[in-house]
Protein backbone atom coordinates (compact mmCIF):
# COMPACT_ATOMS: atom_id res chain seq x y z
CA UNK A 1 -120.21 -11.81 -32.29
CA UNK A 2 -119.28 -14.59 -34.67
CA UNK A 3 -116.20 -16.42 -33.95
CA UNK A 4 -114.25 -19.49 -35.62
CA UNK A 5 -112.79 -22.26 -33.40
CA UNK A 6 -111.06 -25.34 -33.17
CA UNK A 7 -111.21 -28.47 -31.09
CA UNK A 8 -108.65 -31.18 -30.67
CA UNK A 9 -109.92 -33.33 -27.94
CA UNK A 10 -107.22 -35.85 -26.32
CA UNK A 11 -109.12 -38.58 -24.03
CA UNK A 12 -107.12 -40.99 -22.09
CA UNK A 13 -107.50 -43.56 -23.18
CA UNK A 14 -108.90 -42.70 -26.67
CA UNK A 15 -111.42 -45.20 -27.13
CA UNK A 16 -112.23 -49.23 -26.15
CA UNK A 17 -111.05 -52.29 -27.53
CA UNK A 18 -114.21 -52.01 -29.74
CA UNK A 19 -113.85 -48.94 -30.84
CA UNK A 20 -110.54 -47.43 -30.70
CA UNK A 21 -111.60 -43.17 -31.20
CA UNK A 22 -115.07 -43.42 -28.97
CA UNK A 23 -114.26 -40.96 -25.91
CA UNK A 24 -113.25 -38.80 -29.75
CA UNK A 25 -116.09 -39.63 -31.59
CA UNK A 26 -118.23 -38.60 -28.48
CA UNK A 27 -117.18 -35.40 -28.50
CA UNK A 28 -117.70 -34.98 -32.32
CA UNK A 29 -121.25 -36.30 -31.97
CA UNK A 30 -121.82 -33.69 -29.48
CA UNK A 31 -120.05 -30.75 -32.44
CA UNK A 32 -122.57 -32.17 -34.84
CA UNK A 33 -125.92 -31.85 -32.75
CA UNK A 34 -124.95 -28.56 -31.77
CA UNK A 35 -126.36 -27.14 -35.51
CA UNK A 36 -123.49 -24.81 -35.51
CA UNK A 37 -121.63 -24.78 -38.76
CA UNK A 38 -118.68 -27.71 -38.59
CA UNK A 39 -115.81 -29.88 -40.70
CA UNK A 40 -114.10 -32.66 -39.16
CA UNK A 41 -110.84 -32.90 -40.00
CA UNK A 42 -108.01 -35.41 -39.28
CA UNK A 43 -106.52 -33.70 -36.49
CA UNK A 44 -109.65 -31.66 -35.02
CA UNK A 45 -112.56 -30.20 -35.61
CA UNK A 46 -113.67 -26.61 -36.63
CA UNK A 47 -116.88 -24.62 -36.28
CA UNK A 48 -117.90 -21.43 -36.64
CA UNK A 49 -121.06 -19.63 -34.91
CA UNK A 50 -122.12 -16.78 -32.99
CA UNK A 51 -119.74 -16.74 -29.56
CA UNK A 52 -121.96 -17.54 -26.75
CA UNK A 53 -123.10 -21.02 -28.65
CA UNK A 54 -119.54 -22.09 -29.84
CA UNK A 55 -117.88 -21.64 -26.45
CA UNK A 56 -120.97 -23.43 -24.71
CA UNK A 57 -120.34 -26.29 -27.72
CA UNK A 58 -116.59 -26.40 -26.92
CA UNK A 59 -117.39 -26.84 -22.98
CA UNK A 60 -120.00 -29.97 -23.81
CA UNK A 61 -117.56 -31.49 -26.46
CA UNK A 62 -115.08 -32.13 -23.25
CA UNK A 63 -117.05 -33.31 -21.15
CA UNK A 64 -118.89 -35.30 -23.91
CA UNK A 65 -114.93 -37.53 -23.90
CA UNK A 66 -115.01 -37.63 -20.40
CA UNK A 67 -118.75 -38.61 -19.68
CA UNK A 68 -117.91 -41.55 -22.60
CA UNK A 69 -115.75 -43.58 -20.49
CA UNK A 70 -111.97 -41.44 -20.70
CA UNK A 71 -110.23 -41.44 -17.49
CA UNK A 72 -109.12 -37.54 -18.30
CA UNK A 73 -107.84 -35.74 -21.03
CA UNK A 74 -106.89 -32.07 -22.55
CA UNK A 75 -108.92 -30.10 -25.75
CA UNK A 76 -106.65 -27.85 -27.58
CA UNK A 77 -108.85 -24.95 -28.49
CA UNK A 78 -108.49 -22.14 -30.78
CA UNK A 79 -110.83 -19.15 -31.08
CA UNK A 80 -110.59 -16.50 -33.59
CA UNK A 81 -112.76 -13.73 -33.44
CA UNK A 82 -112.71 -12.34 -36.88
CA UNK A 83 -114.73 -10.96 -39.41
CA UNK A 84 -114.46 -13.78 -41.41
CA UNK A 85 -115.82 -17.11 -42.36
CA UNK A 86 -114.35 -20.76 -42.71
CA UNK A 87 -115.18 -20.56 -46.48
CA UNK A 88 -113.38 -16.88 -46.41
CA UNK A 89 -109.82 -18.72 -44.92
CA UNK A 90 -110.48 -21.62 -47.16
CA UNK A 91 -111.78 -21.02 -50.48
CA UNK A 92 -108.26 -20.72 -51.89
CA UNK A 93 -107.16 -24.67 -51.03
CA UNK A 94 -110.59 -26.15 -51.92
């Protein structure tokens, strides 16, 4: 099965005083090697794949903020399982 999903990652703390998004951009890294269809937008990031691969990407991208340095933190996730695609939902507004 195909599904969509959603990940808003929210390390504590979000980054270091280098770089104030890394524990963030660690999990995004982790999205983007995953070869699963993905967009990164301002306030999360979506991808789209076949189940068993999305909800195994959405497990490593949390731990990804966590094993970066974040003392905790929560991802919002939302999983659609539809017949659809993320060009299908979006086509309209692009």
């Amino acid at each position: 099965m195909t599904v969509i999903a959603e990940i808003q990652v929210a390390p504590s703390p979000p980054g270091t005083a280098e770089n104030p998004h890394a524990h963030v951009e660690a999990a995004i890294v982790v999205i983007q090697a995953s070869g699963l269809r993905a967009e990164v937008g301002a306030l999360g990031t979506t991808l789209e794949g076949e189940a068993d691969q999305v909800w195994a990407t959405l497990r490593a991208a949390h731990e990804a903020m966590v094993a970066a340095g974040a003392t905790g933190g929560i991802s919002h996730i939302k999983v659609a399982s539809v017949n659809r695609t993320m060009d299908s939902l979006t086509h309209k507004f692009r």
